[in-house]
PDB file of N, CA and C in Angstrom:
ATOM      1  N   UNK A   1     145.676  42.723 -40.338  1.00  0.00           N
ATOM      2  CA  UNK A   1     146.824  42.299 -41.119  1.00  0.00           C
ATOM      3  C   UNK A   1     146.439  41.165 -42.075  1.00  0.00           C
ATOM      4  N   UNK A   2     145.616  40.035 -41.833  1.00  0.00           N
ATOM      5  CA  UNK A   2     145.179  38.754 -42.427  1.00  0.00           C
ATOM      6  C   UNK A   2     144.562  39.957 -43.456  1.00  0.00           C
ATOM      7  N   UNK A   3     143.337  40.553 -43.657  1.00  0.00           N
ATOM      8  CA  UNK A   3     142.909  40.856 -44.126  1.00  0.00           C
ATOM      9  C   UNK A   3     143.651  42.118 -45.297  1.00  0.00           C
ATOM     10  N   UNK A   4     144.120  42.843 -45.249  1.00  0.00           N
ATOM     11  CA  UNK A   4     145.346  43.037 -45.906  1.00  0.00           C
ATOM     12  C   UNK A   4     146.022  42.367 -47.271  1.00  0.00           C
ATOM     13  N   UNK A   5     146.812  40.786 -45.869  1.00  0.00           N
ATOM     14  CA  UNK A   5     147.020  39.837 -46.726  1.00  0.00           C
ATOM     15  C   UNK A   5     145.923  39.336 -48.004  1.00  0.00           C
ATOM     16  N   UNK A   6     144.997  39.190 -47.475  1.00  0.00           N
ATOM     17  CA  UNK A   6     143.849  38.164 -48.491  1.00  0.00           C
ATOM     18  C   UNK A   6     143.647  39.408 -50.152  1.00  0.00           C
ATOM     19  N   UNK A   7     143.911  40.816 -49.500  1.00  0.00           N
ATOM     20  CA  UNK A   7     143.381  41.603 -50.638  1.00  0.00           C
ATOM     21  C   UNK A   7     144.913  41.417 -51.654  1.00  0.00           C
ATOM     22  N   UNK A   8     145.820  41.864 -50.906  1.00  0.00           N
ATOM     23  CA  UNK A   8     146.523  41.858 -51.407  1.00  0.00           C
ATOM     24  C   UNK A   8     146.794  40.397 -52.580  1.00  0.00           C
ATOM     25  N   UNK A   9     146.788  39.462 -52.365  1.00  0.00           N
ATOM     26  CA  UNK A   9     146.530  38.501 -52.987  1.00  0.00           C
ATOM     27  C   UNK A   9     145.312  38.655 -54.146  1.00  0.00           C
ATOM     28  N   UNK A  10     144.774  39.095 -53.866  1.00  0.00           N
ATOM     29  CA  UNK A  10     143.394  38.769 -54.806  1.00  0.00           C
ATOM     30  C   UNK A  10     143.661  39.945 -56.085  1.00  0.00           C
ATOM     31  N   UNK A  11     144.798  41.250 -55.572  1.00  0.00           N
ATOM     32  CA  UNK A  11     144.659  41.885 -56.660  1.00  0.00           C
ATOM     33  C   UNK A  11     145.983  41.643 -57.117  1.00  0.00           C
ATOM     34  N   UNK A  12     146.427  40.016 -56.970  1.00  0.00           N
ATOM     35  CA  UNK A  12     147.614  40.254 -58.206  1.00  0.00           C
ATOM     36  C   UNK A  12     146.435  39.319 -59.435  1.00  0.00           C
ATOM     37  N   UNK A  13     145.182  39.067 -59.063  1.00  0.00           N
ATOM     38  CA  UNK A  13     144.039  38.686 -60.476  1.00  0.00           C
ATOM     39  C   UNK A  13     143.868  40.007 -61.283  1.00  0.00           C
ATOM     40  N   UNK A  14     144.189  41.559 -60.038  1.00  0.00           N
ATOM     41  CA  UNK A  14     144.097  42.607 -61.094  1.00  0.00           C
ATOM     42  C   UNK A  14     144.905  42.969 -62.523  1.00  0.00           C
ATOM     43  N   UNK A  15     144.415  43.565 -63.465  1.00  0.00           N
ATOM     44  CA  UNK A  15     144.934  43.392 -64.868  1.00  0.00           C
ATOM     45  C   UNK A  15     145.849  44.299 -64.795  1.00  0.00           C
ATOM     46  N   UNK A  16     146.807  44.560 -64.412  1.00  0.00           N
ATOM     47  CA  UNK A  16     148.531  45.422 -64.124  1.00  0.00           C
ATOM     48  C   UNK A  16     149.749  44.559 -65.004  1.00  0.00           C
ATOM     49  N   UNK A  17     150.111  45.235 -65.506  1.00  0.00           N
ATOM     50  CA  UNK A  17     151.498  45.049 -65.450  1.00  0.00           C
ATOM     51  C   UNK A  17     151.663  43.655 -65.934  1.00  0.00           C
ATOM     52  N   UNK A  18     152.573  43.020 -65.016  1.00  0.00           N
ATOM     53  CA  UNK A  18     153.134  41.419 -65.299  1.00  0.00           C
ATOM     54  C   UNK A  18     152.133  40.684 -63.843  1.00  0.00           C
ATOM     55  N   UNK A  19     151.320  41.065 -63.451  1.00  0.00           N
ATOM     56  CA  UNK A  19     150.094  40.207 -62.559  1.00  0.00           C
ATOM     57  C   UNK A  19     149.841  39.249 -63.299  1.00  0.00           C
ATOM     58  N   UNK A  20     149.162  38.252 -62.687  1.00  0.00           N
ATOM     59  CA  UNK A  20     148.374  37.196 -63.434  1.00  0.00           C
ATOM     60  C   UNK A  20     147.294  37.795 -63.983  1.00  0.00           C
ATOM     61  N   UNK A  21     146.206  38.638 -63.890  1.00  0.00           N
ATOM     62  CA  UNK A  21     144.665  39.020 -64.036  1.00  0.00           C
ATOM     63  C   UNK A  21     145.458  39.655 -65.538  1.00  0.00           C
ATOM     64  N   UNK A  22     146.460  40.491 -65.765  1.00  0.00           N
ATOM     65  CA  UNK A  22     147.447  41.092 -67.241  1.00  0.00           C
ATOM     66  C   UNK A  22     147.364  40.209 -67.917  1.00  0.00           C
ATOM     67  N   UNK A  23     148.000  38.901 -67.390  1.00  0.00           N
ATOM     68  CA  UNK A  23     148.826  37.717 -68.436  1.00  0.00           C
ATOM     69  C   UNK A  23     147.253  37.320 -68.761  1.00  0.00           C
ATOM     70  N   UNK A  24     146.439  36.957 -68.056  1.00  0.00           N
ATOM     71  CA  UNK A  24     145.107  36.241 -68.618  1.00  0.00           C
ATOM     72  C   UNK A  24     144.443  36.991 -69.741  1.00  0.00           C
ATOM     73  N   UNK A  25     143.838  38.284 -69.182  1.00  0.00           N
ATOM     74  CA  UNK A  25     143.108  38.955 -69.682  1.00  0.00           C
ATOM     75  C   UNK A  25     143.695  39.511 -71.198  1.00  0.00           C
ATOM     76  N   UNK A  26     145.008  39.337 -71.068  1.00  0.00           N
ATOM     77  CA  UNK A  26     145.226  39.855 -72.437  1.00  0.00           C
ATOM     78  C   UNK A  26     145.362  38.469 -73.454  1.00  0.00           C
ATOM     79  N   UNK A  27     144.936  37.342 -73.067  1.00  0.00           N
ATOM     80  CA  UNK A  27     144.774  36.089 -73.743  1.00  0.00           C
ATOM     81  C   UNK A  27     143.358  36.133 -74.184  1.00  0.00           C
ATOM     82  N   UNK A  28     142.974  36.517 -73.367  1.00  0.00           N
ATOM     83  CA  UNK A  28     140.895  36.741 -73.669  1.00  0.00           C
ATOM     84  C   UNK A  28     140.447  37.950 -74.206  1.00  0.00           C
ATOM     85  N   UNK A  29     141.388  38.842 -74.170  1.00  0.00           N
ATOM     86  CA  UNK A  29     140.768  40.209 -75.044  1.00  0.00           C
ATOM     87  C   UNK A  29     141.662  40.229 -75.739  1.00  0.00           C
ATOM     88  N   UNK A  30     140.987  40.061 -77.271  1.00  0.00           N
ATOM     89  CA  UNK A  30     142.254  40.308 -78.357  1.00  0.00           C
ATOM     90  C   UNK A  30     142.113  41.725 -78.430  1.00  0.00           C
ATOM     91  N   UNK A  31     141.447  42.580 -78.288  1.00  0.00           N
ATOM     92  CA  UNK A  31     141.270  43.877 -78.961  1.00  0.00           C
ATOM     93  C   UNK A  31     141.610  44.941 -78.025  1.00  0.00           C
ATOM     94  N   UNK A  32     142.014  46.069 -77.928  1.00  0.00           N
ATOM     95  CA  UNK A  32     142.141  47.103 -76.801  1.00  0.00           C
ATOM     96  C   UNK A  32     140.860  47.709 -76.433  1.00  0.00           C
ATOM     97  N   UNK A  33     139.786  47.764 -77.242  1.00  0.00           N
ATOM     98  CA  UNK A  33     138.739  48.045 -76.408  1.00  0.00           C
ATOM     99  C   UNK A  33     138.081  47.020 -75.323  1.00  0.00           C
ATOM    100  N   UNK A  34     137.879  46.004 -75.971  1.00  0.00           N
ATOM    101  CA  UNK A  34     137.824  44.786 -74.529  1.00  0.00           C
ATOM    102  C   UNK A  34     138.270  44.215 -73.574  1.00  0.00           C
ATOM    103  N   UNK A  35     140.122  44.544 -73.590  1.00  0.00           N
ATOM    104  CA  UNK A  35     140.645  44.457 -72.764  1.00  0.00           C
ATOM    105  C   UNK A  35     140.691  45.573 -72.040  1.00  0.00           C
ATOM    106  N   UNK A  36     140.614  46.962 -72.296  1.00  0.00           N
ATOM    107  CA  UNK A  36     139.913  47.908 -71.480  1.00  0.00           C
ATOM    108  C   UNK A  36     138.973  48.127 -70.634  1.00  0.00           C
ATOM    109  N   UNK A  37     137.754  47.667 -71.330  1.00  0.00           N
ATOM    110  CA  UNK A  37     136.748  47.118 -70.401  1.00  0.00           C
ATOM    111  C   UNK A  37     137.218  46.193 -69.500  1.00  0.00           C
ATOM    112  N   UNK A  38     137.250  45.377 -69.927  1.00  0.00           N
ATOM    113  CA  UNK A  38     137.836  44.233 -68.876  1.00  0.00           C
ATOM    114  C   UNK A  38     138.982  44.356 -67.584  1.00  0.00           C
ATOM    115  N   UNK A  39     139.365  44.903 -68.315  1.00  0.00           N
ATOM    116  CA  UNK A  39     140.268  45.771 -66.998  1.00  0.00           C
ATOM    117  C   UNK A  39     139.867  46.548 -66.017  1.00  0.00           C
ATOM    118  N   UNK A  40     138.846  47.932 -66.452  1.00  0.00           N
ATOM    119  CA  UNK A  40     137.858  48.341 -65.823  1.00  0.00           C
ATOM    120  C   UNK A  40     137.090  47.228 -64.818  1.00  0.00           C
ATOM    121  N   UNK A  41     136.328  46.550 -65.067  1.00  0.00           N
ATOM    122  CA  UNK A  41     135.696  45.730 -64.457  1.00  0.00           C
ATOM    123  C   UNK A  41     136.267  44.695 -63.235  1.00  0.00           C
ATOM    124  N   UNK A  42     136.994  44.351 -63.944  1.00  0.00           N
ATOM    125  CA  UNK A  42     137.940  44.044 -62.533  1.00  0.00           C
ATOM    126  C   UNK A  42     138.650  44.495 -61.554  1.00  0.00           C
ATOM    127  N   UNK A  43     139.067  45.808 -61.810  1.00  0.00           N
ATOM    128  CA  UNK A  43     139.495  46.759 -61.081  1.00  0.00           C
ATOM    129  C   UNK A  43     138.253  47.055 -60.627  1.00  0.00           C
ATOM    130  N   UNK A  44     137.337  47.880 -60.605  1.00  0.00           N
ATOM    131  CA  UNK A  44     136.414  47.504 -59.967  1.00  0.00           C
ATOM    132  C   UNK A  44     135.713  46.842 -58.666  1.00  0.00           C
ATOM    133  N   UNK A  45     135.388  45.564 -59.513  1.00  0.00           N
ATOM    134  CA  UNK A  45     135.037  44.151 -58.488  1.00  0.00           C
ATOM    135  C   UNK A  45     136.361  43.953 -57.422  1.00  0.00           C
ATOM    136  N   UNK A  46     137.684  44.470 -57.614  1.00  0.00           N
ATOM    137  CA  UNK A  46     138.742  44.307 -56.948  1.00  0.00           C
ATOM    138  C   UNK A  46     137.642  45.475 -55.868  1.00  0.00           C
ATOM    139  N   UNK A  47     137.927  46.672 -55.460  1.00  0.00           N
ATOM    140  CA  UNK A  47     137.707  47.826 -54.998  1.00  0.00           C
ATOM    141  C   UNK A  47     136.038  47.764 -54.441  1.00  0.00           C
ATOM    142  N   UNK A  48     135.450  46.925 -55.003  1.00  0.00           N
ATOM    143  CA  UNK A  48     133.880  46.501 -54.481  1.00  0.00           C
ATOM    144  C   UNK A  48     134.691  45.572 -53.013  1.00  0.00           C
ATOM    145  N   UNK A  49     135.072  44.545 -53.425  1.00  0.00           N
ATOM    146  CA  UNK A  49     135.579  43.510 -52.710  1.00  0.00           C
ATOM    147  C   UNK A  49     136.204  44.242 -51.155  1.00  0.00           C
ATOM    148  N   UNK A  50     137.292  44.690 -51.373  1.00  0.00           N
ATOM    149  CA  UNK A  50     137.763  45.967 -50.629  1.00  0.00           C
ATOM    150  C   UNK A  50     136.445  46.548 -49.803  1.00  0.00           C
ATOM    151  N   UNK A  51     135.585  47.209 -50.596  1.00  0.00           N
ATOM    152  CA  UNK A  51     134.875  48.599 -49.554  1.00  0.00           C
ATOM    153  C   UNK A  51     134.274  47.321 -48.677  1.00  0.00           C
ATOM    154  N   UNK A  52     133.709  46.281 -49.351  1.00  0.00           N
ATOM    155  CA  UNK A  52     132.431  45.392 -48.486  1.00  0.00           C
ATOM    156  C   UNK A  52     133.257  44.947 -47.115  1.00  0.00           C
ATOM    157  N   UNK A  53     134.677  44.516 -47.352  1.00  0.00           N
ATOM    158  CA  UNK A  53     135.468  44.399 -46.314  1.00  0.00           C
ATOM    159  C   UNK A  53     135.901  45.089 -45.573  1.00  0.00           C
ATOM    160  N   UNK A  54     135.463  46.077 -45.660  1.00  0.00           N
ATOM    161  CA  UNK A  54     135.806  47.320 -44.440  1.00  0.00           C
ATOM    162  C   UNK A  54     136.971  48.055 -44.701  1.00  0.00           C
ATOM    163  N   UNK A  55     137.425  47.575 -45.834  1.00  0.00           N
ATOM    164  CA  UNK A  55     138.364  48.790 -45.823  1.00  0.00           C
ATOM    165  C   UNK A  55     138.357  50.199 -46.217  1.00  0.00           C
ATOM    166  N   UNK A  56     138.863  51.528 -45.574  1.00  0.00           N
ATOM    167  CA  UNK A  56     138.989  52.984 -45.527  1.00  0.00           C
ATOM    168  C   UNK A  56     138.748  53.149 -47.447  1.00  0.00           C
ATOM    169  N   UNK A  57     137.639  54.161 -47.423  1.00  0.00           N
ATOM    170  CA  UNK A  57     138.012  54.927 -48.465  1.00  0.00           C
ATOM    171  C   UNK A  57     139.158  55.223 -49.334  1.00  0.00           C
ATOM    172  N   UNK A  58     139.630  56.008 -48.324  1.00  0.00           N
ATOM    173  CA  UNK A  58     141.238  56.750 -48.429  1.00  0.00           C
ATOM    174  C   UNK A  58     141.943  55.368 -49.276  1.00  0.00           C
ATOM    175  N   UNK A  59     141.965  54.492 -48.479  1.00  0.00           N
ATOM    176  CA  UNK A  59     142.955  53.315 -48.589  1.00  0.00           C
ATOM    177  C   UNK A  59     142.230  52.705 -50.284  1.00  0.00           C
ATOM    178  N   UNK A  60     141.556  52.661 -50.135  1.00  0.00           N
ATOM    179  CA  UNK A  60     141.005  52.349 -51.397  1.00  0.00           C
ATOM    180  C   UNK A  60     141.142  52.901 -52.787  1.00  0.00           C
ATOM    181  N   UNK A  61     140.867  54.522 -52.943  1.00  0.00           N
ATOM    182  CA  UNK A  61     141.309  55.142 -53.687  1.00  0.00           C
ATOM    183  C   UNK A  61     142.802  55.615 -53.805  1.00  0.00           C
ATOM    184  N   UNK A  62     143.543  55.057 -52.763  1.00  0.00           N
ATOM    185  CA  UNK A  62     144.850  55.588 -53.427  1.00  0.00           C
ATOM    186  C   UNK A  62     145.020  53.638 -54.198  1.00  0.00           C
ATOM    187  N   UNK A  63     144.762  52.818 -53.594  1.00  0.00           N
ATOM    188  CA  UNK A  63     145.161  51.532 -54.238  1.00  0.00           C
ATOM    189  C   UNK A  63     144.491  51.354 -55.677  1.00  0.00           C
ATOM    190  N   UNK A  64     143.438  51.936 -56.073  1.00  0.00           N
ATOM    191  CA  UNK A  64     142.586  52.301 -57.271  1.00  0.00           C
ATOM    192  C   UNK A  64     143.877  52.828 -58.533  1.00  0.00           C
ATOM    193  N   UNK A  65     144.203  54.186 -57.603  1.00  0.00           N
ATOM    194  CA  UNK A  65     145.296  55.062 -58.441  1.00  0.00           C
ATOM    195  C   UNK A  65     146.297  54.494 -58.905  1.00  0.00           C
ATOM    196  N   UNK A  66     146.551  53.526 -57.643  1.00  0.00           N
ATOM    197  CA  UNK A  66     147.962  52.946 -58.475  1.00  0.00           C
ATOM    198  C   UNK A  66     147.900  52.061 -59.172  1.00  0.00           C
ATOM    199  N   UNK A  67     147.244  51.204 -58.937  1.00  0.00           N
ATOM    200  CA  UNK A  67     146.849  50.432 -60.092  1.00  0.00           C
ATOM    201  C   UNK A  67     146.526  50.788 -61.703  1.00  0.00           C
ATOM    202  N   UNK A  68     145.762  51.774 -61.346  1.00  0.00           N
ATOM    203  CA  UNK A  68     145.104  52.998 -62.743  1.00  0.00           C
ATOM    204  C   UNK A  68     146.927  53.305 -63.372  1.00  0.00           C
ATOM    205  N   UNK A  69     147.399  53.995 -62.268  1.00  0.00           N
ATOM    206  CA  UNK A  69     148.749  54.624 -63.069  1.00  0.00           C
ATOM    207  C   UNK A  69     149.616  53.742 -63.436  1.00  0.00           C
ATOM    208  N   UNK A  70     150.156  52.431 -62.880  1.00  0.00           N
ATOM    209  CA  UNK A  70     150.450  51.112 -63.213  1.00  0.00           C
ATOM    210  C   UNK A  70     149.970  50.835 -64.691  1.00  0.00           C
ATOM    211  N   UNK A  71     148.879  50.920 -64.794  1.00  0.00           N
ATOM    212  CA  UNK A  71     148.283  50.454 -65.950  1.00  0.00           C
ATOM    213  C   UNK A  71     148.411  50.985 -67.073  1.00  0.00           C
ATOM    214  N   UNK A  72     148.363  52.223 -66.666  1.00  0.00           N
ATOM    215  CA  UNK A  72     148.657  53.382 -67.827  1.00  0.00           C
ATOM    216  C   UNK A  72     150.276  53.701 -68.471  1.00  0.00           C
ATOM    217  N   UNK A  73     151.073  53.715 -67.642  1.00  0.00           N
ATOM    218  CA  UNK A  73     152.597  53.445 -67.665  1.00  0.00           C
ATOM    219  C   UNK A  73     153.135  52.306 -68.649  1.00  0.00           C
ATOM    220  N   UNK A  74     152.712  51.103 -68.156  1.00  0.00           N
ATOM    221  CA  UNK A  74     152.818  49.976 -68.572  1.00  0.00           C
ATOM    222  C   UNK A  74     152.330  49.638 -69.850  1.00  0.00           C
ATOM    223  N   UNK A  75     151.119  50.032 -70.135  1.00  0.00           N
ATOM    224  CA  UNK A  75     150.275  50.295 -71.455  1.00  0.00           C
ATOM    225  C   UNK A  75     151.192  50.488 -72.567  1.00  0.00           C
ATOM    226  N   UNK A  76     151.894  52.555 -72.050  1.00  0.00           N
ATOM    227  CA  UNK A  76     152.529  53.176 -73.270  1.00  0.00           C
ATOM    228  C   UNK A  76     153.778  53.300 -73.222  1.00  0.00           C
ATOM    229  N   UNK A  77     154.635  52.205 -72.477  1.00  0.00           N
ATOM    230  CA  UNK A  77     155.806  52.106 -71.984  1.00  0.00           C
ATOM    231  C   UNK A  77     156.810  50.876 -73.455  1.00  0.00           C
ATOM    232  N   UNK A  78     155.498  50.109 -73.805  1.00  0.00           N
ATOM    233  CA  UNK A  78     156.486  49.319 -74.835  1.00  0.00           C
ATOM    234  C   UNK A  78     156.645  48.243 -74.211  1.00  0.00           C
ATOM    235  N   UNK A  79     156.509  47.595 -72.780  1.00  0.00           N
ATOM    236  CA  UNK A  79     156.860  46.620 -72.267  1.00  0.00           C
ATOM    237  C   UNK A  79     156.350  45.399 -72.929  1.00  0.00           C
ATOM    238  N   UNK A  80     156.991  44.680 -73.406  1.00  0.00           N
ATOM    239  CA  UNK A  80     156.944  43.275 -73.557  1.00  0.00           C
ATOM    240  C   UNK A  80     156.069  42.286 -73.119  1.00  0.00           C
ATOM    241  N   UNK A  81     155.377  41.787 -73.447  1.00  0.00           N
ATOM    242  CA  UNK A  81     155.247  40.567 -72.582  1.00  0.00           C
ATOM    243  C   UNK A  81     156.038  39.050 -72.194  1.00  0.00           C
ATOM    244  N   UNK A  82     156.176  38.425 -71.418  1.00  0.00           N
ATOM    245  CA  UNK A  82     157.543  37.816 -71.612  1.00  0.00           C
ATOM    246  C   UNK A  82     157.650  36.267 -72.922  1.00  0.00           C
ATOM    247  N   UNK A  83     156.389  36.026 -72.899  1.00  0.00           N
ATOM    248  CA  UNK A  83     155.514  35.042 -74.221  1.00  0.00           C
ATOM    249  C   UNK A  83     154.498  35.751 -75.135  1.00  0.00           C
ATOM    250  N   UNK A  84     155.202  35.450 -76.266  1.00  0.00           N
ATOM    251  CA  UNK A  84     153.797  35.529 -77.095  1.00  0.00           C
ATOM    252  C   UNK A  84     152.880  34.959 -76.921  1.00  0.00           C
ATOM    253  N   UNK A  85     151.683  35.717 -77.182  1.00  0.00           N
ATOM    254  CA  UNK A  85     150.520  34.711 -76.780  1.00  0.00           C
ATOM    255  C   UNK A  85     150.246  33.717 -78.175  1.00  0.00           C
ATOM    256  N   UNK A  86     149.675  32.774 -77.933  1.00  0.00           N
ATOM    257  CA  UNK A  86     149.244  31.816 -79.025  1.00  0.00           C
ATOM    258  C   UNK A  86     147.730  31.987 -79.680  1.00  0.00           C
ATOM    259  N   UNK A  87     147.492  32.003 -80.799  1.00  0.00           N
ATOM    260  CA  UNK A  87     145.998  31.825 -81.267  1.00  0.00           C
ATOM    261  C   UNK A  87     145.179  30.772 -80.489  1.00  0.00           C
ATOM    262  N   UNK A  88     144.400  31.598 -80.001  1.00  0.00           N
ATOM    263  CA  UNK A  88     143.329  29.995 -79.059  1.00  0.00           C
ATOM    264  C   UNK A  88     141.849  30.430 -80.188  1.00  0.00           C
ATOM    265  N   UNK A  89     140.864  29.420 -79.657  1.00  0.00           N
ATOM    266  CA  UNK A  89     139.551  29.919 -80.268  1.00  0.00           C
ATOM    267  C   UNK A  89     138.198  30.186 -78.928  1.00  0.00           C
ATOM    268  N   UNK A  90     137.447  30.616 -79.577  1.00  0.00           N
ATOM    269  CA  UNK A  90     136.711  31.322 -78.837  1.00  0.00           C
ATOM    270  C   UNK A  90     136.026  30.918 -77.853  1.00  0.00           C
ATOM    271  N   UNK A  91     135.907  29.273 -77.794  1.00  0.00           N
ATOM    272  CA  UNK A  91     135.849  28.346 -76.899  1.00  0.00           C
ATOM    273  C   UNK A  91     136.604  28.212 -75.225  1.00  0.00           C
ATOM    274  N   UNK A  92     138.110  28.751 -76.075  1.00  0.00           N
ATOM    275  CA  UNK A  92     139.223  28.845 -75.219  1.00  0.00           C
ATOM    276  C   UNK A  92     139.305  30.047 -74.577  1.00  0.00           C
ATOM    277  N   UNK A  93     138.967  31.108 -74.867  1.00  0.00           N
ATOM    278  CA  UNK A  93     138.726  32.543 -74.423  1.00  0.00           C
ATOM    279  C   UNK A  93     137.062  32.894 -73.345  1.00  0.00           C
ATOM    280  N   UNK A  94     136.401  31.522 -73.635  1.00  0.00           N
ATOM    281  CA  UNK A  94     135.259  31.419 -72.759  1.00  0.00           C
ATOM    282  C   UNK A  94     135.811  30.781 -70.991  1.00  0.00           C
ATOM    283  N   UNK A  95     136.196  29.607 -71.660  1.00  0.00           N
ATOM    284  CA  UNK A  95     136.785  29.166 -70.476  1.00  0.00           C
ATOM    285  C   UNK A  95     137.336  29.185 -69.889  1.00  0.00           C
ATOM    286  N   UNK A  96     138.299  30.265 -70.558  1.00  0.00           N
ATOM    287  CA  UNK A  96     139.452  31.041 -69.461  1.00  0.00           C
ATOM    288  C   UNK A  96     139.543  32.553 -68.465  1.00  0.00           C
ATOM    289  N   UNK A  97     137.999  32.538 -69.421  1.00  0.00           N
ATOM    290  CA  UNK A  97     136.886  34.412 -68.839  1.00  0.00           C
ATOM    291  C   UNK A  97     136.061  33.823 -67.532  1.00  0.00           C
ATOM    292  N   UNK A  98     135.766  32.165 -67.706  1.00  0.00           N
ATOM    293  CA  UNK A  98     134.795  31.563 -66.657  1.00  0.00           C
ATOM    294  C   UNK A  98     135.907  31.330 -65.644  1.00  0.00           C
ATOM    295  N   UNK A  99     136.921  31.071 -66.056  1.00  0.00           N
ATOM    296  CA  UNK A  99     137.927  30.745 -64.733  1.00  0.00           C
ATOM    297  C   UNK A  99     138.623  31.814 -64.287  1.00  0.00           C
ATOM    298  N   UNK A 100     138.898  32.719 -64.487  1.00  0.00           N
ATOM    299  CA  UNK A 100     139.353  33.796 -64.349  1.00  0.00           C
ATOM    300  C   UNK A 100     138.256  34.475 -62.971  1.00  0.00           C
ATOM    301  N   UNK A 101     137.202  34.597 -63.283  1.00  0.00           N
ATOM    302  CA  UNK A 101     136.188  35.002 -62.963  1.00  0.00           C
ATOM    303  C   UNK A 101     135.953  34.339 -61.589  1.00  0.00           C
ATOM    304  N   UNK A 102     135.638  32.745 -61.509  1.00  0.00           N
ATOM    305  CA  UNK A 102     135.401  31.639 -60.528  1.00  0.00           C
ATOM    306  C   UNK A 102     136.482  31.971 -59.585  1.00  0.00           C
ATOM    307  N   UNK A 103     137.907  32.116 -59.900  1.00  0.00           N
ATOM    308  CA  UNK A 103     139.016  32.295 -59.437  1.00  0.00           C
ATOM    309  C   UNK A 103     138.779  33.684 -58.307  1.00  0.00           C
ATOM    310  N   UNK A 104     138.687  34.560 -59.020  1.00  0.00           N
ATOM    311  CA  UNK A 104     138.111  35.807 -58.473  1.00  0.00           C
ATOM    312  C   UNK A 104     137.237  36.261 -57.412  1.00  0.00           C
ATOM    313  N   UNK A 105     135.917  35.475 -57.481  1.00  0.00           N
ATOM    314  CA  UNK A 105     135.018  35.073 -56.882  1.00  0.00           C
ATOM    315  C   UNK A 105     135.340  34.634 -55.595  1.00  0.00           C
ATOM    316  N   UNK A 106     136.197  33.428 -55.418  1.00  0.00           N
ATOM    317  CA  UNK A 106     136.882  32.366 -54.720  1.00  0.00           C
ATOM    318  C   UNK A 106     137.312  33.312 -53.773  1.00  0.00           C
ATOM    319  N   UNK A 107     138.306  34.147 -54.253  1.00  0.00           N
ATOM    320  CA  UNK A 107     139.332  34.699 -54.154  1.00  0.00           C
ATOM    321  C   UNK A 107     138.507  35.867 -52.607  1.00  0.00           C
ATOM    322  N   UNK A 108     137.648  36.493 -53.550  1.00  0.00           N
ATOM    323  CA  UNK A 108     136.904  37.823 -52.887  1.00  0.00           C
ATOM    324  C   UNK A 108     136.329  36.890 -51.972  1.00  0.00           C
ATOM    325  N   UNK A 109     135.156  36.089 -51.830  1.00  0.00           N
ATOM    326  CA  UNK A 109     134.443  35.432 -50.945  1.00  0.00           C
ATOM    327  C   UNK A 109     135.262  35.295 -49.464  1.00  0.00           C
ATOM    328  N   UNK A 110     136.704  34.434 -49.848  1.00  0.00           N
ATOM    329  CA  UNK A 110     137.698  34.685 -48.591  1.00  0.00           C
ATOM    330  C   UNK A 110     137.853  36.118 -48.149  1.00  0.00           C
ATOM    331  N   UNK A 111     138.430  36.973 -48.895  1.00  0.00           N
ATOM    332  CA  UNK A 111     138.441  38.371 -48.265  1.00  0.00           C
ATOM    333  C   UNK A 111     137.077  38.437 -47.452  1.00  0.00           C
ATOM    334  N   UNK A 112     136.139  38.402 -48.283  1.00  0.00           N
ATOM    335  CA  UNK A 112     134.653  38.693 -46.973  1.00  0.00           C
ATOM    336  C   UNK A 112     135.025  38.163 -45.887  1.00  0.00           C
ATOM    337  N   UNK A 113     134.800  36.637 -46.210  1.00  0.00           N
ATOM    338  CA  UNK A 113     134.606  35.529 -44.883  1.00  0.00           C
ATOM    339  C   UNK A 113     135.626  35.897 -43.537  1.00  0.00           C
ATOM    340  N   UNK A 114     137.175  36.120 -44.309  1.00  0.00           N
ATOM    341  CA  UNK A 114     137.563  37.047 -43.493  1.00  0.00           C
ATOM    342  C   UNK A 114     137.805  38.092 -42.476  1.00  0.00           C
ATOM    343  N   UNK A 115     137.430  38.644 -43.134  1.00  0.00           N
ATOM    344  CA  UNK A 115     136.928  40.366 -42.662  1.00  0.00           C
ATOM    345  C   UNK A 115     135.622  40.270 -41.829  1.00  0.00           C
ATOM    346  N   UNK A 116     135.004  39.433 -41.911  1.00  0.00           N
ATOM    347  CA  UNK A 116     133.893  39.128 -40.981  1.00  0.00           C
ATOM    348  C   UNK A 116     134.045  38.553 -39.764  1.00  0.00           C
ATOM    349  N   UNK A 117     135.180  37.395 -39.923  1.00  0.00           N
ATOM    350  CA  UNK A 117     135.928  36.565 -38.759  1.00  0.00           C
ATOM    351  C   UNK A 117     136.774  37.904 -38.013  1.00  0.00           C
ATOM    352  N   UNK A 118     137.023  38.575 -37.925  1.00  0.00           N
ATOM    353  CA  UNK A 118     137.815  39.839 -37.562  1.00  0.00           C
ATOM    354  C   UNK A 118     136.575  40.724 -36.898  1.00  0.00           C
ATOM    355  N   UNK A 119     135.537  40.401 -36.923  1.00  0.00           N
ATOM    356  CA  UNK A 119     134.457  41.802 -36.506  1.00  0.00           C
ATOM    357  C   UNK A 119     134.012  41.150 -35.660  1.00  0.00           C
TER     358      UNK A 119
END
């Protein structure tokens, strides 16, 4: 159940919807191909994080999907974001890709440490 908890947490950094990992990443990728990637990639490292922790296949790829279909919905749905974002410079889009990231990191490391305390 802890373990669960910890993922669950770590993928509201995933890039969905109105998540935090959305609101960031679309501050750091001005363009739709990089925020694509970027999305990819974290979804991803989310689902890396996951298998190393023992969690089921099964369980994995359906949480993959929804996220994927989340994403896709949300994409061509028109939804809003609830702020415009502001012009930052590229300085600002570094340091918020390094924290984003550190955050992440942080984030997954507990899921391990976790999931290990449990075995």
């Amino acid at each position: 159940l802890a373990g669960f908890a910890a993922l669950f947490n770590i993928a509201n950094l995933v890039p969905v919807w109105k998540f935090d990992g959305g609101q960031v990443l679309r501050q750091i990728c001005p363009g739709p191909v990089g925020l694509a990637l970027a999305s990819f990639f974290l979804l991803s490292a989310f689902l890396a994080v996951g298998w190393q922790a023992g969690f089921s296949s099964n369980f994995l790829l359906a949480t993959g999907a929804v996220f994927s279909i989340l994403s896709l919905l949300t994409m061509s749905s028109g939804v809003k974001p609830r702020y415009e974002l502001k012009p930052i410079r590229t300085i600002d889009r570094l340091a918020m890709a390094a924290a984003l990231l550190a955050v992440f990191a942080i984030h997954g490391y507990g899921v391990l440490w976790a999931s290990a305390q449990l075995i």
